[in-house]
PDB file of N, CA and C in Angstrom:
ATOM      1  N   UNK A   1     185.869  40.429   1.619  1.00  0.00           N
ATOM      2  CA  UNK A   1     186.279  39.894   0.343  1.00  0.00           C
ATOM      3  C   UNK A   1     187.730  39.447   0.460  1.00  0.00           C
ATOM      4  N   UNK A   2     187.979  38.206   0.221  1.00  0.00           N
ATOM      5  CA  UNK A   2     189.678  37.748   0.151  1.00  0.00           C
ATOM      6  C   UNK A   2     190.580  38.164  -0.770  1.00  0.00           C
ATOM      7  N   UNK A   3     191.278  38.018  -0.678  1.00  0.00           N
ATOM      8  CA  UNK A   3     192.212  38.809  -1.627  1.00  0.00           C
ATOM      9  C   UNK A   3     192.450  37.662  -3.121  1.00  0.00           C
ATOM     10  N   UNK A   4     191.860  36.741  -2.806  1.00  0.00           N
ATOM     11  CA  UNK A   4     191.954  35.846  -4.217  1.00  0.00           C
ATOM     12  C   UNK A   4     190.521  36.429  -5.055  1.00  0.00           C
ATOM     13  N   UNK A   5     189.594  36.802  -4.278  1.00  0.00           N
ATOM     14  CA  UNK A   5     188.414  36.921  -5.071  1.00  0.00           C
ATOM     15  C   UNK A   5     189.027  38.427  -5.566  1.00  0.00           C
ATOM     16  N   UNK A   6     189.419  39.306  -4.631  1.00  0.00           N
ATOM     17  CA  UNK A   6     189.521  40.290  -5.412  1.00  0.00           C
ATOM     18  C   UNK A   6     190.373  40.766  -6.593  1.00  0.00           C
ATOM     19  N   UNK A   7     191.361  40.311  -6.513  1.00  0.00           N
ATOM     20  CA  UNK A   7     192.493  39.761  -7.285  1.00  0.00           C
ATOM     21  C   UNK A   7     191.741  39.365  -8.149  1.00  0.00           C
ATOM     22  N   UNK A   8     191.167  38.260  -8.755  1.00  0.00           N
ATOM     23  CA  UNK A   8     190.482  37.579  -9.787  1.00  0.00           C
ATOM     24  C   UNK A   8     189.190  38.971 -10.617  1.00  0.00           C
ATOM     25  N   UNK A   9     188.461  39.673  -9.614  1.00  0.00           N
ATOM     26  CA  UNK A   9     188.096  40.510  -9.985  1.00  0.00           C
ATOM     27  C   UNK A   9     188.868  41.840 -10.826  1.00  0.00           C
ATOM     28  N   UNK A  10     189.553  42.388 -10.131  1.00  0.00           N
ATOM     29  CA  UNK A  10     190.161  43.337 -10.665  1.00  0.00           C
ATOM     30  C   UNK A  10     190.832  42.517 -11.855  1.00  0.00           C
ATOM     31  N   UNK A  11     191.305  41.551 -12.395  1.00  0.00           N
ATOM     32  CA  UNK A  11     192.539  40.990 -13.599  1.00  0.00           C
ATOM     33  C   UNK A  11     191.252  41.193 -14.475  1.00  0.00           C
ATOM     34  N   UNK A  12     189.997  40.256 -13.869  1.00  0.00           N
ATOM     35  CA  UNK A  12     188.790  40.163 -15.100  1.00  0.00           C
ATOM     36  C   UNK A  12     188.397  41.281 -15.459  1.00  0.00           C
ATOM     37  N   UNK A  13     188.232  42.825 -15.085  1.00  0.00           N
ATOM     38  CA  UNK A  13     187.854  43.759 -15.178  1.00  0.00           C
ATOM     39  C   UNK A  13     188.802  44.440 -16.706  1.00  0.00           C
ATOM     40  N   UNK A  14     190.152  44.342 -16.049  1.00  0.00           N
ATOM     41  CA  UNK A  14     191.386  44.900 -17.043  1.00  0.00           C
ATOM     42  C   UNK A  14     190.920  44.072 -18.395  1.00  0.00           C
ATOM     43  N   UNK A  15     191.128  42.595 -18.228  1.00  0.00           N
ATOM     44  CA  UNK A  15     191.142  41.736 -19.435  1.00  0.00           C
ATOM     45  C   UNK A  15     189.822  42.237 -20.164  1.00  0.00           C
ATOM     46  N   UNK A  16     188.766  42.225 -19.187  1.00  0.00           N
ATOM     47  CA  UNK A  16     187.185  43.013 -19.796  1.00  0.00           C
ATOM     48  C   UNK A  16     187.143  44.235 -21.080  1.00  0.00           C
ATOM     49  N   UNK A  17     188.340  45.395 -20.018  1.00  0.00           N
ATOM     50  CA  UNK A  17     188.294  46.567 -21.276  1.00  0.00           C
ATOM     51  C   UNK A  17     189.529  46.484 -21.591  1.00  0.00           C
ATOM     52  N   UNK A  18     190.490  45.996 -21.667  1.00  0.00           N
ATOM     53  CA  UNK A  18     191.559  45.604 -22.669  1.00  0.00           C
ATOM     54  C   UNK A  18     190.454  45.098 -24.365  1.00  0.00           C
ATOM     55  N   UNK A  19     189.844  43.798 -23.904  1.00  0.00           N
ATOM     56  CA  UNK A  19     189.013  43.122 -25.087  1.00  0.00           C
ATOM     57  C   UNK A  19     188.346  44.583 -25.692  1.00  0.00           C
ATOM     58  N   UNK A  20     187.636  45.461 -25.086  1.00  0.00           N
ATOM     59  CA  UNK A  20     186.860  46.316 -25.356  1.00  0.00           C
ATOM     60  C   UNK A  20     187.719  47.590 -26.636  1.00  0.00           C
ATOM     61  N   UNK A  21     188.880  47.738 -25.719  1.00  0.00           N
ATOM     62  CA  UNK A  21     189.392  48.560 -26.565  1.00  0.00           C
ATOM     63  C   UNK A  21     189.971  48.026 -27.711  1.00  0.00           C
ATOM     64  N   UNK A  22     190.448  46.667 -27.809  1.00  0.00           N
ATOM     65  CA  UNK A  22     190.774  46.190 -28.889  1.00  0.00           C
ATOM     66  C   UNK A  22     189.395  45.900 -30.291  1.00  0.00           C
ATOM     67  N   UNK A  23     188.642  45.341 -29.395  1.00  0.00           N
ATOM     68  CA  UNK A  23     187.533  45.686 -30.452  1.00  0.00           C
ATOM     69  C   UNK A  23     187.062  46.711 -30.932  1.00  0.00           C
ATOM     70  N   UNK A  24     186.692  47.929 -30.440  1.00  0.00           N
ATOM     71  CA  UNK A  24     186.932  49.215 -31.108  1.00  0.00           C
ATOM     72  C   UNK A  24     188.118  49.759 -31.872  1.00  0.00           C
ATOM     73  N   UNK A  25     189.284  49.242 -31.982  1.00  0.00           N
ATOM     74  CA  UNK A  25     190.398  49.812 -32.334  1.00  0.00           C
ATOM     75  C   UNK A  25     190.309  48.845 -33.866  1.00  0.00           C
ATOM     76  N   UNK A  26     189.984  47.227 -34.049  1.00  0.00           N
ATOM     77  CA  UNK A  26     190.036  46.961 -34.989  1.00  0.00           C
ATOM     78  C   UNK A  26     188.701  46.984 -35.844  1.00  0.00           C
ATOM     79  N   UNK A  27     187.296  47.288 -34.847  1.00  0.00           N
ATOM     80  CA  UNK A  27     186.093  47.066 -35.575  1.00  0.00           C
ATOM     81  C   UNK A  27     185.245  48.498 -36.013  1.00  0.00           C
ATOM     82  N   UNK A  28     185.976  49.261 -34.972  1.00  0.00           N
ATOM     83  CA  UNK A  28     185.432  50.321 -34.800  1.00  0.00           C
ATOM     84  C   UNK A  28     185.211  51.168 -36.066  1.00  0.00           C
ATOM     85  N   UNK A  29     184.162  52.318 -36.063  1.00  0.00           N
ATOM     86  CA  UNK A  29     184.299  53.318 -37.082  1.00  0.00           C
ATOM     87  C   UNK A  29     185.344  54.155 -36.888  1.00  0.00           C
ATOM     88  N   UNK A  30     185.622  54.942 -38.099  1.00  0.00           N
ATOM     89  CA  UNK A  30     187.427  56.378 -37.601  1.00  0.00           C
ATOM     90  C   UNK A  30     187.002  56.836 -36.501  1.00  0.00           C
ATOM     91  N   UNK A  31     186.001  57.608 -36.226  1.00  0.00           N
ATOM     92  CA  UNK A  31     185.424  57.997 -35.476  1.00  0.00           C
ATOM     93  C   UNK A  31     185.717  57.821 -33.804  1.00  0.00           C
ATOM     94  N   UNK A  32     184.879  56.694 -33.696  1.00  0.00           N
ATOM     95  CA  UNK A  32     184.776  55.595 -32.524  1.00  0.00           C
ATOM     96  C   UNK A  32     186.651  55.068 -32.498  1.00  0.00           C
ATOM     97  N   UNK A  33     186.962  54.593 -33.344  1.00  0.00           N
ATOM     98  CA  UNK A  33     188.390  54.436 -32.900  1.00  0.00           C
ATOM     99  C   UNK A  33     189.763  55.273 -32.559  1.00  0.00           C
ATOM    100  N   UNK A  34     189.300  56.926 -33.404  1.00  0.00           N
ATOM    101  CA  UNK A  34     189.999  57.509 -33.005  1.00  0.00           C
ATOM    102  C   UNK A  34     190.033  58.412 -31.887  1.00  0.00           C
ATOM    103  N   UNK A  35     188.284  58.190 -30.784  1.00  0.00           N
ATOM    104  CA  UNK A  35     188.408  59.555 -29.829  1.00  0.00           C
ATOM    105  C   UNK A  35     188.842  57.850 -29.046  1.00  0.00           C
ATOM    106  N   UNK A  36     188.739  56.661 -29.135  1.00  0.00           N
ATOM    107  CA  UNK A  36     188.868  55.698 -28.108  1.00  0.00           C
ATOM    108  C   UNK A  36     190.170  55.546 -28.219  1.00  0.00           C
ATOM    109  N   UNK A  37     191.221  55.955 -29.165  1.00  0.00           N
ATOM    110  CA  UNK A  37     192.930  56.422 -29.193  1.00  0.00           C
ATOM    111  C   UNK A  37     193.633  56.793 -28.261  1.00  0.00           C
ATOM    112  N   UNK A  38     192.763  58.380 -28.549  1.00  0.00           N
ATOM    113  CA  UNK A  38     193.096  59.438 -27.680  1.00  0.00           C
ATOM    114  C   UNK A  38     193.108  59.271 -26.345  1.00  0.00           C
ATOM    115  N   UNK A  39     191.951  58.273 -25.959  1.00  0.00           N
ATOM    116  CA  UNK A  39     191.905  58.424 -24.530  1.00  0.00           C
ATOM    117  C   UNK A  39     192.926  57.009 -23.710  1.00  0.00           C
ATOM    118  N   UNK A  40     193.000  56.010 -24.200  1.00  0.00           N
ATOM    119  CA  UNK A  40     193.377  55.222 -24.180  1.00  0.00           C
ATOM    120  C   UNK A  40     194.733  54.648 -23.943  1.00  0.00           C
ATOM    121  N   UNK A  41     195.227  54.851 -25.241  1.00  0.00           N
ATOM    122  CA  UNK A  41     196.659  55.272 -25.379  1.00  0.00           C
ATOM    123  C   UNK A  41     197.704  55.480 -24.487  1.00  0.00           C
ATOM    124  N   UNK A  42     197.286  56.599 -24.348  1.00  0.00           N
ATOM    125  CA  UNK A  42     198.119  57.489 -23.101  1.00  0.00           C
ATOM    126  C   UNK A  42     198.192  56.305 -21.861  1.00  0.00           C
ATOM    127  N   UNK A  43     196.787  56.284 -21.517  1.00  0.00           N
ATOM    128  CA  UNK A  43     196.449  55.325 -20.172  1.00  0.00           C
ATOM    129  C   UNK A  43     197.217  53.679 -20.338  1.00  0.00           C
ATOM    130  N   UNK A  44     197.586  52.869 -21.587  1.00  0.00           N
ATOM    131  CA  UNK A  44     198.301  51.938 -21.655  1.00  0.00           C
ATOM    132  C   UNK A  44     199.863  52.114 -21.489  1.00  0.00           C
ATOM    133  N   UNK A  45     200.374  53.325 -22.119  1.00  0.00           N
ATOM    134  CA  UNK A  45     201.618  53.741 -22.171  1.00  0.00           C
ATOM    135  C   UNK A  45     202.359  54.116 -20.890  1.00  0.00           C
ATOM    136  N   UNK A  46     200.942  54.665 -20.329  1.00  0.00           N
ATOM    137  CA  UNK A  46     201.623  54.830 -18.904  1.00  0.00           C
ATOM    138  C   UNK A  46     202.012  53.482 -17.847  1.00  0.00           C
ATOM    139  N   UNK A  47     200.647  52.482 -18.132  1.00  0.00           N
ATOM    140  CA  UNK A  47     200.724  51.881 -17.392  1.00  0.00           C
ATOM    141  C   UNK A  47     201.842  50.279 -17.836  1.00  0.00           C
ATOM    142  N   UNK A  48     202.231  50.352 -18.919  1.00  0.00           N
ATOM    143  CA  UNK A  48     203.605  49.904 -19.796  1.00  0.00           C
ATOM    144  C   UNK A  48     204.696  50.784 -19.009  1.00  0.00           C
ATOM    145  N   UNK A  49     204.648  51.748 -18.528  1.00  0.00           N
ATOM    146  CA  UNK A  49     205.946  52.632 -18.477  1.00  0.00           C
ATOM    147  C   UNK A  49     206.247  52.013 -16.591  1.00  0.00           C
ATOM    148  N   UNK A  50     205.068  51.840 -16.136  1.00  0.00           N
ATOM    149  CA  UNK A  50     205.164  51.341 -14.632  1.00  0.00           C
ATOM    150  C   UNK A  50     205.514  50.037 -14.575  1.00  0.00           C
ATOM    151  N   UNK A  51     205.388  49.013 -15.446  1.00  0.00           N
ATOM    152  CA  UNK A  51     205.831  47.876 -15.744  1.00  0.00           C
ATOM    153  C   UNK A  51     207.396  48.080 -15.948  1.00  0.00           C
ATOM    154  N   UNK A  52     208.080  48.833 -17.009  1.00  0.00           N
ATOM    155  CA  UNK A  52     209.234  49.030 -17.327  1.00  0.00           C
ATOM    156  C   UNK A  52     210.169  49.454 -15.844  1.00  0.00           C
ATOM    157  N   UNK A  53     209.266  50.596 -15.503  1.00  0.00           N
ATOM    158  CA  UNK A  53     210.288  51.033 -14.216  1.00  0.00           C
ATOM    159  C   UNK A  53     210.086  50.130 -13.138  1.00  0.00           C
ATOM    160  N   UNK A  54     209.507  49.386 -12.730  1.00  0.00           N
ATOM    161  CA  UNK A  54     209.516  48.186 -11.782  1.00  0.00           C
ATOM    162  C   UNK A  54     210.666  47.137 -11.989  1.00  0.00           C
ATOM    163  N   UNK A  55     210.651  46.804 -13.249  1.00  0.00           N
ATOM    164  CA  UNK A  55     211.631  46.064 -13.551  1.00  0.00           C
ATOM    165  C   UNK A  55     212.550  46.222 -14.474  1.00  0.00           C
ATOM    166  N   UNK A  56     213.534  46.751 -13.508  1.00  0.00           N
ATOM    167  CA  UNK A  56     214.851  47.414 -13.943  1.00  0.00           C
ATOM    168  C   UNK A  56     216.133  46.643 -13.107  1.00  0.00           C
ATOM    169  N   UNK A  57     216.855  46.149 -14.171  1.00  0.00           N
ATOM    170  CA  UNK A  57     218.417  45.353 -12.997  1.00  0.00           C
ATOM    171  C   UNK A  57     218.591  46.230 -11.872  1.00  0.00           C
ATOM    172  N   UNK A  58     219.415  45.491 -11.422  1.00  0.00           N
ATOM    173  CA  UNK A  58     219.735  46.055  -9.990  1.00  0.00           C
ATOM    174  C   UNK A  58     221.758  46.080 -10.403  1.00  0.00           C
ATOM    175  N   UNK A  59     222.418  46.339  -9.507  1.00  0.00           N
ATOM    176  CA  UNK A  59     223.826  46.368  -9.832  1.00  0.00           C
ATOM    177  C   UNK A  59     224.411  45.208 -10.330  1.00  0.00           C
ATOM    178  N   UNK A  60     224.007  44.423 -10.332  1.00  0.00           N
ATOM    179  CA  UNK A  60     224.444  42.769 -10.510  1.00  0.00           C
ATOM    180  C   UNK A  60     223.611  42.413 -11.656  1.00  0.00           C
ATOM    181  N   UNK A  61     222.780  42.603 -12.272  1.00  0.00           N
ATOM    182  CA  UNK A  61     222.145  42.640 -13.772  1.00  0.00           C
ATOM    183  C   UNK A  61     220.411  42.297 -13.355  1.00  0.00           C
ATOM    184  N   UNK A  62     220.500  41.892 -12.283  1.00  0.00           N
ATOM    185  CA  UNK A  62     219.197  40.866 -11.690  1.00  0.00           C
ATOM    186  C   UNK A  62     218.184  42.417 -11.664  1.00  0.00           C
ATOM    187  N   UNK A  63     216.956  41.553 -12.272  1.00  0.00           N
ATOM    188  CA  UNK A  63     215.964  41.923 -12.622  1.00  0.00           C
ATOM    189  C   UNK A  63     214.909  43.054 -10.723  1.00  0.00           C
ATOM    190  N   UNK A  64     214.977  43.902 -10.274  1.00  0.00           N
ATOM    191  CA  UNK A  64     214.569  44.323  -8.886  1.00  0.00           C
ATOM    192  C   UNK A  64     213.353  43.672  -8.322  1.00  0.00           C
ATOM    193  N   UNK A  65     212.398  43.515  -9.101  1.00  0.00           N
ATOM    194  CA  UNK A  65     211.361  43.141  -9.168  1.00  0.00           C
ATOM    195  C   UNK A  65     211.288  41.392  -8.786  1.00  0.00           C
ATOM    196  N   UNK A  66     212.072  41.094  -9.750  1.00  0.00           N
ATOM    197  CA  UNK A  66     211.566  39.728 -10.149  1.00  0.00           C
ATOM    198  C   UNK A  66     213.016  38.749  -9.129  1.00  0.00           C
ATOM    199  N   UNK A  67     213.403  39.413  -8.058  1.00  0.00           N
ATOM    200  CA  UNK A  67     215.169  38.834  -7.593  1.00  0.00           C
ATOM    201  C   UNK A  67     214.851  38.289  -6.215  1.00  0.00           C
ATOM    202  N   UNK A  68     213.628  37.745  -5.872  1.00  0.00           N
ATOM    203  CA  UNK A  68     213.203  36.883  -4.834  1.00  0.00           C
ATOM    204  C   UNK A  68     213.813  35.738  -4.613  1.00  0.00           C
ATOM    205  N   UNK A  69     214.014  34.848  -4.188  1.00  0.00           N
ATOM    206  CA  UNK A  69     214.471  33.515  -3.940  1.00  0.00           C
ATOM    207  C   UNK A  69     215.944  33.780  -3.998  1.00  0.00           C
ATOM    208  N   UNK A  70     216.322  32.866  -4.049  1.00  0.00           N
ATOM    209  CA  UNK A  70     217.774  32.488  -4.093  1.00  0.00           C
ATOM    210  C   UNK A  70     218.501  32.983  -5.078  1.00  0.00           C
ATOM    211  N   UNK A  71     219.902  32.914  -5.155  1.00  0.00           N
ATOM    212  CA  UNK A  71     220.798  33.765  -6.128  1.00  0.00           C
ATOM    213  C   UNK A  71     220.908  33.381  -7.238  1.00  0.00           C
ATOM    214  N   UNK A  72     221.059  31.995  -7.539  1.00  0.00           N
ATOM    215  CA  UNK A  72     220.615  30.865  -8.913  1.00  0.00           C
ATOM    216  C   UNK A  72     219.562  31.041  -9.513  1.00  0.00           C
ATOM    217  N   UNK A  73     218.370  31.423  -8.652  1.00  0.00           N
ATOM    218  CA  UNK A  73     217.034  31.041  -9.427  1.00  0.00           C
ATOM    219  C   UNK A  73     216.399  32.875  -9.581  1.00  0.00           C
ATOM    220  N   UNK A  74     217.385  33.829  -9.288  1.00  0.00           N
ATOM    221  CA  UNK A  74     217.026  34.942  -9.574  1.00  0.00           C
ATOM    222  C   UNK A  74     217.330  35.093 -11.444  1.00  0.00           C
ATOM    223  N   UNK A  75     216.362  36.144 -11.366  1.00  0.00           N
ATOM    224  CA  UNK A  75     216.047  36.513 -13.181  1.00  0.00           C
ATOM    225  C   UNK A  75     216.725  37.765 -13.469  1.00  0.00           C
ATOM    226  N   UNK A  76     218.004  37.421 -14.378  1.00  0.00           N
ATOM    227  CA  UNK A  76     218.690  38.190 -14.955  1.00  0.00           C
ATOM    228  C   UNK A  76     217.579  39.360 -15.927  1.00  0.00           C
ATOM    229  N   UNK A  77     218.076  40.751 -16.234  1.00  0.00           N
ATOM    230  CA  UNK A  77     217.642  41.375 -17.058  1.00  0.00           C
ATOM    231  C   UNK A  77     218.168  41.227 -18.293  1.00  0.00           C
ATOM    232  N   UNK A  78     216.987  41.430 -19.193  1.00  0.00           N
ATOM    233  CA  UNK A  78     215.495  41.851 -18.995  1.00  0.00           C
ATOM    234  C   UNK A  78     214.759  40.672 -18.348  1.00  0.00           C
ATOM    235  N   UNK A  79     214.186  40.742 -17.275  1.00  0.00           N
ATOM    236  CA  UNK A  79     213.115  39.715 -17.284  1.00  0.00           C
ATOM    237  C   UNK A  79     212.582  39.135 -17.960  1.00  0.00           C
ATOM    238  N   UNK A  80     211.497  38.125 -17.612  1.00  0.00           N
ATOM    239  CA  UNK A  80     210.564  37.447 -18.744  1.00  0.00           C
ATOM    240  C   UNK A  80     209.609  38.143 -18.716  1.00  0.00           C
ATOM    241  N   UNK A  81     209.318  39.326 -17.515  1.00  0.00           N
ATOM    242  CA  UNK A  81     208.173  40.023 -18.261  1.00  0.00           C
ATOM    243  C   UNK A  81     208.112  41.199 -19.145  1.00  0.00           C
ATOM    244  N   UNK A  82     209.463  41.827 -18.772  1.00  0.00           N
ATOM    245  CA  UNK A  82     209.751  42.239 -20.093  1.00  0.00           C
ATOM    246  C   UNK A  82     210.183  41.938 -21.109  1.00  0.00           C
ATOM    247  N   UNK A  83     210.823  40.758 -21.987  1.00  0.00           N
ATOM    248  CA  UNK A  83     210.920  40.120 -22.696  1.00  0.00           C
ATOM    249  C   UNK A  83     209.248  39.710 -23.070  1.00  0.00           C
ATOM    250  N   UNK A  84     208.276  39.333 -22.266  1.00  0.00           N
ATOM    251  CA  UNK A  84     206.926  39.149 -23.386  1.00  0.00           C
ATOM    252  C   UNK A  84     206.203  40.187 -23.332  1.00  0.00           C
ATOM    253  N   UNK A  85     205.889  41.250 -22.675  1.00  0.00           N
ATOM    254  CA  UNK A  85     206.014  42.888 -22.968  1.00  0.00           C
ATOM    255  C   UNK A  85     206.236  42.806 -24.224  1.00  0.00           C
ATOM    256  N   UNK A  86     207.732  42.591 -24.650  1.00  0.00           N
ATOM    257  CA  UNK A  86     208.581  43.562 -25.640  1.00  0.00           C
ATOM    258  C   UNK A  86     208.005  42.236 -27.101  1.00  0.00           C
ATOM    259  N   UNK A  87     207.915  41.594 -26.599  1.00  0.00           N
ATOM    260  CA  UNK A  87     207.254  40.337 -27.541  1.00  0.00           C
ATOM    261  C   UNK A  87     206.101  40.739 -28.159  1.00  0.00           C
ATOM    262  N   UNK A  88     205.240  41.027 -27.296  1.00  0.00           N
ATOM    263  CA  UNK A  88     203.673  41.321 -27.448  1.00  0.00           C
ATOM    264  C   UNK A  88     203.428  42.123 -28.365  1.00  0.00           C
ATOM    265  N   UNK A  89     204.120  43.113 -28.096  1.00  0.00           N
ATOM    266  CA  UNK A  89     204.307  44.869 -28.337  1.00  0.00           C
ATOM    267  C   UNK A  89     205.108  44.648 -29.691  1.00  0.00           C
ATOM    268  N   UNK A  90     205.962  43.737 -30.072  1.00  0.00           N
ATOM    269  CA  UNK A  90     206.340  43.746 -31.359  1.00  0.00           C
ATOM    270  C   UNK A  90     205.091  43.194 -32.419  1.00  0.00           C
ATOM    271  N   UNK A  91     204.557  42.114 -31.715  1.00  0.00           N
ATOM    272  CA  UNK A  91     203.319  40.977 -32.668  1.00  0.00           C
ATOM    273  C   UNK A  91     202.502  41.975 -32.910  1.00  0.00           C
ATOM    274  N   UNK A  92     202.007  43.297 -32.017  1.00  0.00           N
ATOM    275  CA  UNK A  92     200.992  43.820 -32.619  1.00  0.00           C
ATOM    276  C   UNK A  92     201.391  44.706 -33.742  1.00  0.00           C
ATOM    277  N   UNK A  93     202.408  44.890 -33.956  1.00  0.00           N
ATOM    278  CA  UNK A  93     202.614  46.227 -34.757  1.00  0.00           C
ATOM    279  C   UNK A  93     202.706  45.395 -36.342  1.00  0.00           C
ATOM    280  N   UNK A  94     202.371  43.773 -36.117  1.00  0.00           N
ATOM    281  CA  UNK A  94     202.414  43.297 -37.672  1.00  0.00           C
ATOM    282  C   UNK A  94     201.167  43.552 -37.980  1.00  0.00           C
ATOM    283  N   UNK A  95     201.423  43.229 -39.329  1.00  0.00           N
ATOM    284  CA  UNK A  95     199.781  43.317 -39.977  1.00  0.00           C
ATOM    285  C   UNK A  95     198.882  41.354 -39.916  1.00  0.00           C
ATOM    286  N   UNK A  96     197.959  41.969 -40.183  1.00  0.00           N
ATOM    287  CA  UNK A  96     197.220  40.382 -39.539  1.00  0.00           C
ATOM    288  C   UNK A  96     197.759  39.522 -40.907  1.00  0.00           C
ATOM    289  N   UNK A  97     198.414  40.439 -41.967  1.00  0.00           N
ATOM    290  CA  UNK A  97     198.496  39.437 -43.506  1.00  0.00           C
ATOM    291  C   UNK A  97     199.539  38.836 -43.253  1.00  0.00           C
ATOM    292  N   UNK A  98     200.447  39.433 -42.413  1.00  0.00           N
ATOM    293  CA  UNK A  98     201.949  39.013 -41.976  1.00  0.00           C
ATOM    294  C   UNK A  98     202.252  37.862 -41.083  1.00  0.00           C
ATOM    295  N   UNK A  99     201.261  38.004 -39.992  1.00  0.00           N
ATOM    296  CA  UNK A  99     200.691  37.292 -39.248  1.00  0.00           C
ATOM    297  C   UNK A  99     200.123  35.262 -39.607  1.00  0.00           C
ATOM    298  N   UNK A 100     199.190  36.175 -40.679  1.00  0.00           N
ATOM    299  CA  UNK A 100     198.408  34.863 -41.422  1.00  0.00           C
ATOM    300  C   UNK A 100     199.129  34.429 -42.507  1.00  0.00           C
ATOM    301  N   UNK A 101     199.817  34.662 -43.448  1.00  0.00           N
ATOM    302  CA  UNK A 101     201.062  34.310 -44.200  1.00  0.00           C
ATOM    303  C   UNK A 101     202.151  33.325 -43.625  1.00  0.00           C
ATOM    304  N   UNK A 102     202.734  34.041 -42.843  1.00  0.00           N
ATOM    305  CA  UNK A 102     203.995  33.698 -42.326  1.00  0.00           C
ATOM    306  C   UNK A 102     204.023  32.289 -41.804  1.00  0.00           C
ATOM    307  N   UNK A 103     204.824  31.509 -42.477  1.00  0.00           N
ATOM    308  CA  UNK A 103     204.731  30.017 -42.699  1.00  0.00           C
ATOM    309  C   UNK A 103     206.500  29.498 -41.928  1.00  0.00           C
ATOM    310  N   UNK A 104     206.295  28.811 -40.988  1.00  0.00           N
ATOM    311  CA  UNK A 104     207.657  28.223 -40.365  1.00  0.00           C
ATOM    312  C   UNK A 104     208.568  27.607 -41.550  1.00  0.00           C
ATOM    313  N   UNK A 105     210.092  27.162 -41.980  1.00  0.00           N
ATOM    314  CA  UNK A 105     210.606  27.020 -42.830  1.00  0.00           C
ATOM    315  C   UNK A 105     210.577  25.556 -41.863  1.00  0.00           C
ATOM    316  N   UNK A 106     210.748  24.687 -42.943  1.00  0.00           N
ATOM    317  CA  UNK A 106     210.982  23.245 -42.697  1.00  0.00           C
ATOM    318  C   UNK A 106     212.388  22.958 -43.278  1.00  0.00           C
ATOM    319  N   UNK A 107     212.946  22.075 -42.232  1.00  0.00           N
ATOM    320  CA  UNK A 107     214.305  21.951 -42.960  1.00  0.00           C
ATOM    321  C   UNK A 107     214.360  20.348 -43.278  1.00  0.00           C
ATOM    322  N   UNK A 108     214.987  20.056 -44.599  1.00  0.00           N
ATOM    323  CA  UNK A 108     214.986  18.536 -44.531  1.00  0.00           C
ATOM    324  C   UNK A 108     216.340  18.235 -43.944  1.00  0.00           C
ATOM    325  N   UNK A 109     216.601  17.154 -43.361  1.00  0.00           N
ATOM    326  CA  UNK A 109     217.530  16.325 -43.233  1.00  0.00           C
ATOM    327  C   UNK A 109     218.167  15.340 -44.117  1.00  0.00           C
ATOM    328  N   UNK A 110     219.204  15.331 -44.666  1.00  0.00           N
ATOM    329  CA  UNK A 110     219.652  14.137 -45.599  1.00  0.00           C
ATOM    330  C   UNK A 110     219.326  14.973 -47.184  1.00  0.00           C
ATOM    331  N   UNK A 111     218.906  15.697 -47.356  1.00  0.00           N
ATOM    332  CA  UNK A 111     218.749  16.335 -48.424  1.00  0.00           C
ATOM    333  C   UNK A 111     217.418  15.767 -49.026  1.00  0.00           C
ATOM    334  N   UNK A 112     216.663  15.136 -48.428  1.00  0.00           N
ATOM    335  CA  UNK A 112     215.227  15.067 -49.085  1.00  0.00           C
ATOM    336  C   UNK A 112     214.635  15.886 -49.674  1.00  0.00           C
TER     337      UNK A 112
END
């Protein structure tokens, strides 16, 4: 097996019960959503917490993880993957009314 097929396998697997747990968490009965909490939870937090400690500056602010290439095109901290981490992780904690409401402000020009 090549490492692209497997690669592609294992991401589809995660994305598989990622979907899974999210659908139990918003469709679910108390029940069903709260022993799928318990178990869950923990197992995202951790694996959020291995994301975090991977990418941590280095003495120079640059991201450890992400400081490949050249000195210009290295990624200051926080990264961009923690920056959409910390993105993500904020969008869910709205409510879907907040979400579906929330209307961009238009600005006129010229005072129209």
């Amino acid at each position: 097996m090549s490492n692209l097929v497997l690669f592609s396998e294992l991401r589809q697997r995660l994305l598989d019960h990622l979907d899974l747990v999210s659908r139990i968490a918003v469709d679910g009965d108390g029940t069903s959503a709260l022993s799928m909490a318990r178990q869950e939870v923990p197992r995202l937090v951790a694996a959020l917490r291995v994301l975090v400690d991977e990418h941590q500056p280095d003495e120079n602010g640059h991201c450890r993880k992400c400081r490949s290439g050249p000195v210009w095109r290295r990624a200051s901290s926080p990264c961009r993957l923690l920056l959409n981490v910390h993105l993500a992780a904020g969008a869910a904690t709205a409510t879907t009314q907040d979400r579906t409401c929330w209307r961009p402000r238009r600005h006129r020009i010229g005072g129209h």
